[in-house]
C-alpha atoms as a PDB file:
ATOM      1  CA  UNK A   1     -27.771   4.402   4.120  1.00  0.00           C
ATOM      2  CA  UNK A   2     -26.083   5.536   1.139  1.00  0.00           C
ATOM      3  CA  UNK A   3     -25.670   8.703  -0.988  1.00  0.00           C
ATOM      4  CA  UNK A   4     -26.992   8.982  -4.421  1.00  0.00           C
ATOM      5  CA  UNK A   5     -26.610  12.270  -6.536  1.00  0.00           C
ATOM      6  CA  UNK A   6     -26.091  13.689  -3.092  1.00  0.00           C
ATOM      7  CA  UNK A   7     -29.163  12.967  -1.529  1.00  0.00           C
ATOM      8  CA  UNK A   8     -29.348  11.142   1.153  1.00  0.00           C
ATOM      9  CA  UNK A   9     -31.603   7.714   0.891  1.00  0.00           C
ATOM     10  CA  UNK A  10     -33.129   5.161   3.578  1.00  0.00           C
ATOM     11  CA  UNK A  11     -32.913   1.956   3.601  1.00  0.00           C
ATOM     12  CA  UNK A  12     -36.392   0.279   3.807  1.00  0.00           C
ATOM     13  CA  UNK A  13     -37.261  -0.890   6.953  1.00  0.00           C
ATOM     14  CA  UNK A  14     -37.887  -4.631   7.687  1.00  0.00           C
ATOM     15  CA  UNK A  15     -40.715  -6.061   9.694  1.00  0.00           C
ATOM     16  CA  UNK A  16     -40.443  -9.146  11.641  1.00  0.00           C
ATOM     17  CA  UNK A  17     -43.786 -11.238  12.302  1.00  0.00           C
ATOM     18  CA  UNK A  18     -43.931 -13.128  15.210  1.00  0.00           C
ATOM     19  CA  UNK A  19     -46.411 -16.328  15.606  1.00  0.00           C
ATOM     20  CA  UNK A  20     -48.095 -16.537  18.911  1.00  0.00           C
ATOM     21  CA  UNK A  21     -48.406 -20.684  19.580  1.00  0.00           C
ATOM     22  CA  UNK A  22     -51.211 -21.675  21.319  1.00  0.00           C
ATOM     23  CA  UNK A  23     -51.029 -25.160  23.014  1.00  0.00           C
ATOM     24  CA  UNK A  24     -53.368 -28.175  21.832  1.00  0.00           C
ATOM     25  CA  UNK A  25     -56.996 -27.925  23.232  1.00  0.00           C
ATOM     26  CA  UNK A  26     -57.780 -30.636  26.142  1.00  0.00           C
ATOM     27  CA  UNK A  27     -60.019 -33.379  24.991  1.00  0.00           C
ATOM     28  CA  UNK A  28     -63.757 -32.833  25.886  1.00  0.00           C
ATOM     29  CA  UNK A  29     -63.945 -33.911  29.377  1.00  0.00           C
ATOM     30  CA  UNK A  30     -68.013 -33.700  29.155  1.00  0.00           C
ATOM     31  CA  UNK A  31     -67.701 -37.162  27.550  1.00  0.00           C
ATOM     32  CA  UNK A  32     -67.008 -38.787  30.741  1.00  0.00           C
ATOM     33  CA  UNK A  33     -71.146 -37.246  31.289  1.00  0.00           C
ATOM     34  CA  UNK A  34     -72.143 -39.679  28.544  1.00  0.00           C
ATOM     35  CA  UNK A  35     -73.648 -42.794  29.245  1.00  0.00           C
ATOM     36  CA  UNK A  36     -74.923 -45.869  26.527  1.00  0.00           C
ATOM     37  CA  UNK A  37     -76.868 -48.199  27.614  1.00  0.00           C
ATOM     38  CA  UNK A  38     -77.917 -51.184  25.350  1.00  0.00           C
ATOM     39  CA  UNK A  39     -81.324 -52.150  26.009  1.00  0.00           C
ATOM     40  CA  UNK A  40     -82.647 -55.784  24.285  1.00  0.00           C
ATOM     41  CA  UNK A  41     -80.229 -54.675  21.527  1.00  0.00           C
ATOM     42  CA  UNK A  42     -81.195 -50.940  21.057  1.00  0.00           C
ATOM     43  CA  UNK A  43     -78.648 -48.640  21.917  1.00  0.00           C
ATOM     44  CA  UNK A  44     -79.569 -45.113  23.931  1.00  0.00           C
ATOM     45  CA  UNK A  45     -76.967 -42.536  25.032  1.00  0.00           C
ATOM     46  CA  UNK A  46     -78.197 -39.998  27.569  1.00  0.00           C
ATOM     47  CA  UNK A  47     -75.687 -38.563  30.201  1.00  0.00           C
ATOM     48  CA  UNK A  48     -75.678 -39.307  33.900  1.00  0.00           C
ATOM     49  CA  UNK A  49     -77.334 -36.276  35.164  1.00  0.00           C
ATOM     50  CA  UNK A  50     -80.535 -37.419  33.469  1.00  0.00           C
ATOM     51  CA  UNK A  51     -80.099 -41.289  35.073  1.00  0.00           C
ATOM     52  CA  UNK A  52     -79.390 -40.071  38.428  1.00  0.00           C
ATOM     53  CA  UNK A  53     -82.851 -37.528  38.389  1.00  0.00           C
ATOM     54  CA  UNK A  54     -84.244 -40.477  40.939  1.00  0.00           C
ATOM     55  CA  UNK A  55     -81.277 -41.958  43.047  1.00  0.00           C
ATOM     56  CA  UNK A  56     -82.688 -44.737  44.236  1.00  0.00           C
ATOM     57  CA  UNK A  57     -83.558 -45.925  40.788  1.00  0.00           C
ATOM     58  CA  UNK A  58     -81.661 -48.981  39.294  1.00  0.00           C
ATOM     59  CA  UNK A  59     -80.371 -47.061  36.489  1.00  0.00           C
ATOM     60  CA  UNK A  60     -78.440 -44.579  39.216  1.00  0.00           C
ATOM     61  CA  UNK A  61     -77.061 -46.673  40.689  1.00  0.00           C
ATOM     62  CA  UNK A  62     -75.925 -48.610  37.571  1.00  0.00           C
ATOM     63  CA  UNK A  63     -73.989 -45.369  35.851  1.00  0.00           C
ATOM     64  CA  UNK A  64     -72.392 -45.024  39.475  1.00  0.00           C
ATOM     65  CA  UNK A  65     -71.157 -48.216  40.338  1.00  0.00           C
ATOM     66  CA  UNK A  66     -73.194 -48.806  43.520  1.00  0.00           C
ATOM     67  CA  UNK A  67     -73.531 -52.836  43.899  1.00  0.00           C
ATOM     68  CA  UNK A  68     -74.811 -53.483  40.848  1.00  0.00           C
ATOM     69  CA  UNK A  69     -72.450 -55.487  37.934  1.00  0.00           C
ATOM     70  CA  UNK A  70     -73.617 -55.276  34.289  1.00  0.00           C
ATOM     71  CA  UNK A  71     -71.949 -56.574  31.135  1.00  0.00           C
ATOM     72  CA  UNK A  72     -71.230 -54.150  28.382  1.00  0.00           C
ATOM     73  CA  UNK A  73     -71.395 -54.797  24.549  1.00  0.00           C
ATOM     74  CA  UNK A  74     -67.955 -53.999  22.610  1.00  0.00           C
ATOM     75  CA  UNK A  75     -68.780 -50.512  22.404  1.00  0.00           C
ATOM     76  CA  UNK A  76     -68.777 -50.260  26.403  1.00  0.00           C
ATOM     77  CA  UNK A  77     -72.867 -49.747  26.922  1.00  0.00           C
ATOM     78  CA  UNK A  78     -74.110 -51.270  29.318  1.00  0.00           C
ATOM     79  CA  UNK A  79     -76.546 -54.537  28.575  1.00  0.00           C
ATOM     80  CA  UNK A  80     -79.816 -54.428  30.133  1.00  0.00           C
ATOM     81  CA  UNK A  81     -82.398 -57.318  29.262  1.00  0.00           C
ATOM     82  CA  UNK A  82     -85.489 -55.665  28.854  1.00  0.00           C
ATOM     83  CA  UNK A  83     -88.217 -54.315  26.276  1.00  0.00           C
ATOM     84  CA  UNK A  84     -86.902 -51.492  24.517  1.00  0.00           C
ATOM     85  CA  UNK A  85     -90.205 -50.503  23.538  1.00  0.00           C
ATOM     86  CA  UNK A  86     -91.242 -49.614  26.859  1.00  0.00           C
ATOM     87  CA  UNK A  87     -87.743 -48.051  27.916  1.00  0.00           C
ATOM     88  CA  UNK A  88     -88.288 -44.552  25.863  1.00  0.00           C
ATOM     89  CA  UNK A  89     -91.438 -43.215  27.893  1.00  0.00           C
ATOM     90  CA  UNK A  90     -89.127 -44.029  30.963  1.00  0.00           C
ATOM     91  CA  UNK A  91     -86.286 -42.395  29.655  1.00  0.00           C
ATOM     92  CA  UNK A  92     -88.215 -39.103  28.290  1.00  0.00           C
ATOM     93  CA  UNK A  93     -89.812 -39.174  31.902  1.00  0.00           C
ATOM     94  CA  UNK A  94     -86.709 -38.906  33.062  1.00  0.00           C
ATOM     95  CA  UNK A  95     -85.315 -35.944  30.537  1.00  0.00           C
ATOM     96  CA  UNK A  96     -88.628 -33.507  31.170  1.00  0.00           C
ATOM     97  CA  UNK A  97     -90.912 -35.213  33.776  1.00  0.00           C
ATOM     98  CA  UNK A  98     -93.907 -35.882  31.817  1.00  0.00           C
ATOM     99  CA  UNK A  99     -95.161 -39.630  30.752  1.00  0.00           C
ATOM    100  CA  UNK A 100     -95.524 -39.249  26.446  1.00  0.00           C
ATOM    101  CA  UNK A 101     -97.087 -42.159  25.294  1.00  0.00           C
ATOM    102  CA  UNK A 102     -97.924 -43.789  21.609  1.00  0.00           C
ATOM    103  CA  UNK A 103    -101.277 -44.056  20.893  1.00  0.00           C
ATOM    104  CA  UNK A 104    -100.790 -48.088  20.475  1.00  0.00           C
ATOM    105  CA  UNK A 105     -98.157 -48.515  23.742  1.00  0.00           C
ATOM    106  CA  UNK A 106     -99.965 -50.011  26.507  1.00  0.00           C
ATOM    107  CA  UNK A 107     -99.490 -48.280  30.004  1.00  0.00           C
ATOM    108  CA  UNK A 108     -99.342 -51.169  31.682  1.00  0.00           C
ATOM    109  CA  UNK A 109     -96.101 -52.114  29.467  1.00  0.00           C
ATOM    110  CA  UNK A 110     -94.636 -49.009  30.932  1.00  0.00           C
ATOM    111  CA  UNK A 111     -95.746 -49.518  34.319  1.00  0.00           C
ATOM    112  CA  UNK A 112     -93.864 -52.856  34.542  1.00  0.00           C
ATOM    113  CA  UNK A 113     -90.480 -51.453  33.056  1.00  0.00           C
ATOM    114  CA  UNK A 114     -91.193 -48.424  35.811  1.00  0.00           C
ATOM    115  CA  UNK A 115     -91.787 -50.537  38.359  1.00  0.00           C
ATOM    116  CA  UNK A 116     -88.134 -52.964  37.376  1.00  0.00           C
ATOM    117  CA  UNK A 117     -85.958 -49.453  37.154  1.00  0.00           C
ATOM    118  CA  UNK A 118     -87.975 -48.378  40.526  1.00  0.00           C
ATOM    119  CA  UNK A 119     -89.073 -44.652  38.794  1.00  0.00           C
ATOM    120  CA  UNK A 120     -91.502 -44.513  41.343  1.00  0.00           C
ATOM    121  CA  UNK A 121     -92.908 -40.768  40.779  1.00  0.00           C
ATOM    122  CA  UNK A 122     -93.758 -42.529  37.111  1.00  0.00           C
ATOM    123  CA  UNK A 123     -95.118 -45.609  38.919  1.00  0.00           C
ATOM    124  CA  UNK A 124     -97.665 -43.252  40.777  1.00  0.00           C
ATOM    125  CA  UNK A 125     -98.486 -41.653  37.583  1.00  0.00           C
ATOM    126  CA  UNK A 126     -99.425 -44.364  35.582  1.00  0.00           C
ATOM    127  CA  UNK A 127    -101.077 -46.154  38.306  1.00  0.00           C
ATOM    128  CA  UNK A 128    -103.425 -43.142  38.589  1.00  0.00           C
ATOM    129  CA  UNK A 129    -104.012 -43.026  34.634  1.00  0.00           C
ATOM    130  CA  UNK A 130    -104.973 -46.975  35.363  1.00  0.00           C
ATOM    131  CA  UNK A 131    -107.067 -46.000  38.184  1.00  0.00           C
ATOM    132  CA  UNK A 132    -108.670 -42.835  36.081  1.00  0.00           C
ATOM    133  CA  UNK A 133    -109.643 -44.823  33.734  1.00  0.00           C
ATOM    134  CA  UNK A 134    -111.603 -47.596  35.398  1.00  0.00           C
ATOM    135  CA  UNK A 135    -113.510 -44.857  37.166  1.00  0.00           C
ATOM    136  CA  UNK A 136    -114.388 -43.324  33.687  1.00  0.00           C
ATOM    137  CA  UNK A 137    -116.173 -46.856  32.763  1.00  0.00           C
ATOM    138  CA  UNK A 138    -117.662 -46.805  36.202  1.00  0.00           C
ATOM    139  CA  UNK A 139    -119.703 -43.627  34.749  1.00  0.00           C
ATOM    140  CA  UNK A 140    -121.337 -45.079  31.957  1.00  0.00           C
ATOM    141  CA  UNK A 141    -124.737 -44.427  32.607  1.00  0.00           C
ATOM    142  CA  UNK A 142    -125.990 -47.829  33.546  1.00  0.00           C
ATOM    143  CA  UNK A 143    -128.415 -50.281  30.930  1.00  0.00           C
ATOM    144  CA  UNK A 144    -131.854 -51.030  32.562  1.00  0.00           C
ATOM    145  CA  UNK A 145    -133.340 -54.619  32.066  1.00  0.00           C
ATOM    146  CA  UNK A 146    -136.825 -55.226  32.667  1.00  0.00           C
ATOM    147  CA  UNK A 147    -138.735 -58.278  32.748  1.00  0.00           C
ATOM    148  CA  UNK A 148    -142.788 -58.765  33.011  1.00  0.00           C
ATOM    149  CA  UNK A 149    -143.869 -61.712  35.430  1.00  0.00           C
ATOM    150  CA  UNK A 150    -147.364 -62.918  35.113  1.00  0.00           C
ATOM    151  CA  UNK A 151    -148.736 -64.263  38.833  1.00  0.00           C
ATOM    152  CA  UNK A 152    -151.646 -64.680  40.568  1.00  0.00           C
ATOM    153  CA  UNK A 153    -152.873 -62.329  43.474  1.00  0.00           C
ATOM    154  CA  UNK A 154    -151.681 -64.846  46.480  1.00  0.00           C
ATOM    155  CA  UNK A 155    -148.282 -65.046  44.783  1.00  0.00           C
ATOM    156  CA  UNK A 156    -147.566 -62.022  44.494  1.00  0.00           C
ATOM    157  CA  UNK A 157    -146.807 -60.516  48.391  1.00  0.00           C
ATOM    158  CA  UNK A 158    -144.436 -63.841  48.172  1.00  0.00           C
ATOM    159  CA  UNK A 159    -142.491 -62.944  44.857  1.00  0.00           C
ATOM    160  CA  UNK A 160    -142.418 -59.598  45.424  1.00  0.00           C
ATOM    161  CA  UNK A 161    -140.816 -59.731  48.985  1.00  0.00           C
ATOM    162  CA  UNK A 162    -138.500 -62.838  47.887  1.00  0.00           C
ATOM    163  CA  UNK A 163    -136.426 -60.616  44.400  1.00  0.00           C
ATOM    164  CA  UNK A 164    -133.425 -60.638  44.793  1.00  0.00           C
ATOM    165  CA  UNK A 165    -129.813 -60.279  43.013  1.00  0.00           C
ATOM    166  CA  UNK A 166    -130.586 -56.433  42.108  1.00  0.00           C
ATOM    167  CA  UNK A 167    -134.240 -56.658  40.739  1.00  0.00           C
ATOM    168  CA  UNK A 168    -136.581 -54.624  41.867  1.00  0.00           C
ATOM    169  CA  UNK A 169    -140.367 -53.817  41.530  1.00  0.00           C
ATOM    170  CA  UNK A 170    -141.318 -51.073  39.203  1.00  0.00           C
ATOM    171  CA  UNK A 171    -145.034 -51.680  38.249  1.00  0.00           C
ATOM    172  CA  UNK A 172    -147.855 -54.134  38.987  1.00  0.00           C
ATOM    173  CA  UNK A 173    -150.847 -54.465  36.389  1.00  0.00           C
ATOM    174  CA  UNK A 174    -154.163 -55.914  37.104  1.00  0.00           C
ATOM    175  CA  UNK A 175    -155.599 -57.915  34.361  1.00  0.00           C
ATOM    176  CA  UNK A 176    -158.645 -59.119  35.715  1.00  0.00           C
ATOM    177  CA  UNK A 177    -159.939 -62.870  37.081  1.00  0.00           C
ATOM    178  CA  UNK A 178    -158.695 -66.013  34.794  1.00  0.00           C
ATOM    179  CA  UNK A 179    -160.960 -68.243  36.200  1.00  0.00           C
ATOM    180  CA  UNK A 180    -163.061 -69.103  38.766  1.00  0.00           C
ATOM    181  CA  UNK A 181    -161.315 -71.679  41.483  1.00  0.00           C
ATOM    182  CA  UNK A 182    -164.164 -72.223  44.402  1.00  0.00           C
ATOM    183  CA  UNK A 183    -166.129 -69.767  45.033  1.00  0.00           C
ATOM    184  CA  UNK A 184    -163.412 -67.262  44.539  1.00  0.00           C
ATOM    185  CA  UNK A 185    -161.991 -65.066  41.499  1.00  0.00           C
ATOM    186  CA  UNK A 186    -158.348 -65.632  40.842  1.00  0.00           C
ATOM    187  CA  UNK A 187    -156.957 -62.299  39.680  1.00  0.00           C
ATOM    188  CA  UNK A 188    -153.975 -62.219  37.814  1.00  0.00           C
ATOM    189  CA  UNK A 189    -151.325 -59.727  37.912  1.00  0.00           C
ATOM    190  CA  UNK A 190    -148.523 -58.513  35.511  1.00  0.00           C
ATOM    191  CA  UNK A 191    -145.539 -57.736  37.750  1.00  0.00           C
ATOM    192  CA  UNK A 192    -142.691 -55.251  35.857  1.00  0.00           C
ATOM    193  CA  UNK A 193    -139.419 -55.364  37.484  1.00  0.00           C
ATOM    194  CA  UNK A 194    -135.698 -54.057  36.432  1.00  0.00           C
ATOM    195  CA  UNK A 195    -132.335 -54.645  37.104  1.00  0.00           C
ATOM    196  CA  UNK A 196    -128.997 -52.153  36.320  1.00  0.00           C
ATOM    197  CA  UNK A 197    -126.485 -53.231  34.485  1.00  0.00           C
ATOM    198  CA  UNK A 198    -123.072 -51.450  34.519  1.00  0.00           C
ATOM    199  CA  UNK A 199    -120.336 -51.443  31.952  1.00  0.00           C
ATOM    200  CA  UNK A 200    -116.931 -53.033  32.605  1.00  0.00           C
ATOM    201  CA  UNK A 201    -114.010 -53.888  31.049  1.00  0.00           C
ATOM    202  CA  UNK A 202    -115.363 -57.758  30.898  1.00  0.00           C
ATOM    203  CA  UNK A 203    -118.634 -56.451  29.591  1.00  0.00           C
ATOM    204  CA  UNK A 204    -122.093 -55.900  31.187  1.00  0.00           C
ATOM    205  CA  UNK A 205    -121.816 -55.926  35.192  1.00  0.00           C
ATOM    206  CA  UNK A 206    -124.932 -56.087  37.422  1.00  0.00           C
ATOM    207  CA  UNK A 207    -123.069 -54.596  40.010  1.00  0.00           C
ATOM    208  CA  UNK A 208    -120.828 -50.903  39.936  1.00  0.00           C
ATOM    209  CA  UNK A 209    -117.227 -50.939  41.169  1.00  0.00           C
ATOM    210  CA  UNK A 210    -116.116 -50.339  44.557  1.00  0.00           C
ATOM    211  CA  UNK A 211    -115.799 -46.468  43.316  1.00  0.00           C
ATOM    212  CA  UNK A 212    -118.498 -46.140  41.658  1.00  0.00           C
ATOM    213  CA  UNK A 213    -120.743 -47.395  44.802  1.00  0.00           C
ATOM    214  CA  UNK A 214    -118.703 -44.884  47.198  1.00  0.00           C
ATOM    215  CA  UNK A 215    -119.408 -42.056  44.667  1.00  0.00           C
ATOM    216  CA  UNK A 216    -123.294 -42.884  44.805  1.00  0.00           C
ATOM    217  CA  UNK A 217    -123.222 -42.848  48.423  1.00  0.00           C
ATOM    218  CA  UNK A 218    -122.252 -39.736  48.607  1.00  0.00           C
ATOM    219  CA  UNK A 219    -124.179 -38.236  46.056  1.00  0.00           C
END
């Protein structure tokens, strides 16, 4: 403080600033969740949690440790030798629970790389969209074949009673006597029978599936 022209002056004051230091952050411990796993050279990362969603699946117990040895690439994923193709349904199945397929990816690719990492609500799943769909060609209307036999009057209790191999009579037309054999007219008959013919996979079947035949019965 000092005097000037006899007033009295102050001296400004002075502010001190003080820095708070905060300590460095931890590393993210949530990368210890992350798993890679190189499958037939394709490389997905997912985190545990979604691997162990079925414990008693192979890929559980890989990401724990539990008896089972794998190699690992120089990034640390683990190797698997399989399709990769077929790996990405199993691992979305695994994320949200629901099979997502490609239009071209066979199911039956995804049921064998199901049935190897032992997924086995997926293995029921796809073995019912197998099932589903072999009962779908079961219900095809079937194709009816029909064939017109021309016999004579004796023959025809015998031919008639002797079809067999899913044939069966539908109409019998009387076309008068041939000829004369004896004293007796020969008539002659035109004999219509049919036979079913079911789709299959393999083409025309003359018999329905297993399924299908269970269905009719009850019907």
């Amino acid at each position: 403080m000092r005097m000037e022209g006899g007033e009295e002056t102050q001296a400004p004051e002075r502010v001190s600033l003080t820095w708070e230091s905060h300590p460095p952050q931890p590393a993210n411990s949530s990368r210890a969740k992350w798993v890679r796993l190189n499958v037939g050279g394709t490389v997905f990362l997912t985190t545990r949690q979604t691997l162990c969603r079925e414990q008693k699946s192979f890929l559980c117990r890989l990401c724990q440790g539990e008896e089972l040895q794998s190699d690992r690439d120089e990034t640390g994923a683990y190797l698997i030798d399989r399709d990769p193709t077929y790996f990405g349904p199993i691992l979305n199945f695994l994320r949200h629970g629901k099979l997502v397929l490609n239009k071209d990816m066979a199911e039956e690719g995804v049921l064998e790389e199901a049935e190897f990492y032992n997924i086995g609500p997926l293995i029921r799943i796809i073995k019912d969209r197998l099932e589903e769909k072999n009962y779908t060609v079961t219900q095809v209307p079937p194709k009816h074949v029909y064939r017109v036999l021309q016999c004579q009057e004796e023959e025809l209790t015998q031919m008639v009673s002797t079809m067999s191999d899913g044939w069966r009579f539908e109409q019998l037309v009387n076309i008068g006597s041939s000829y004369n054999y004896g004293n007796e007219d020969q008539t002659e008959f035109l004999c219509v029978v049919s036979k079913e013919l079911y789709n299959s996979p393999n083409g025309l079947s003359s018999e329905p599936s297993r399924k299908a035949k269970m269905l009719h019965m009850v019907k």
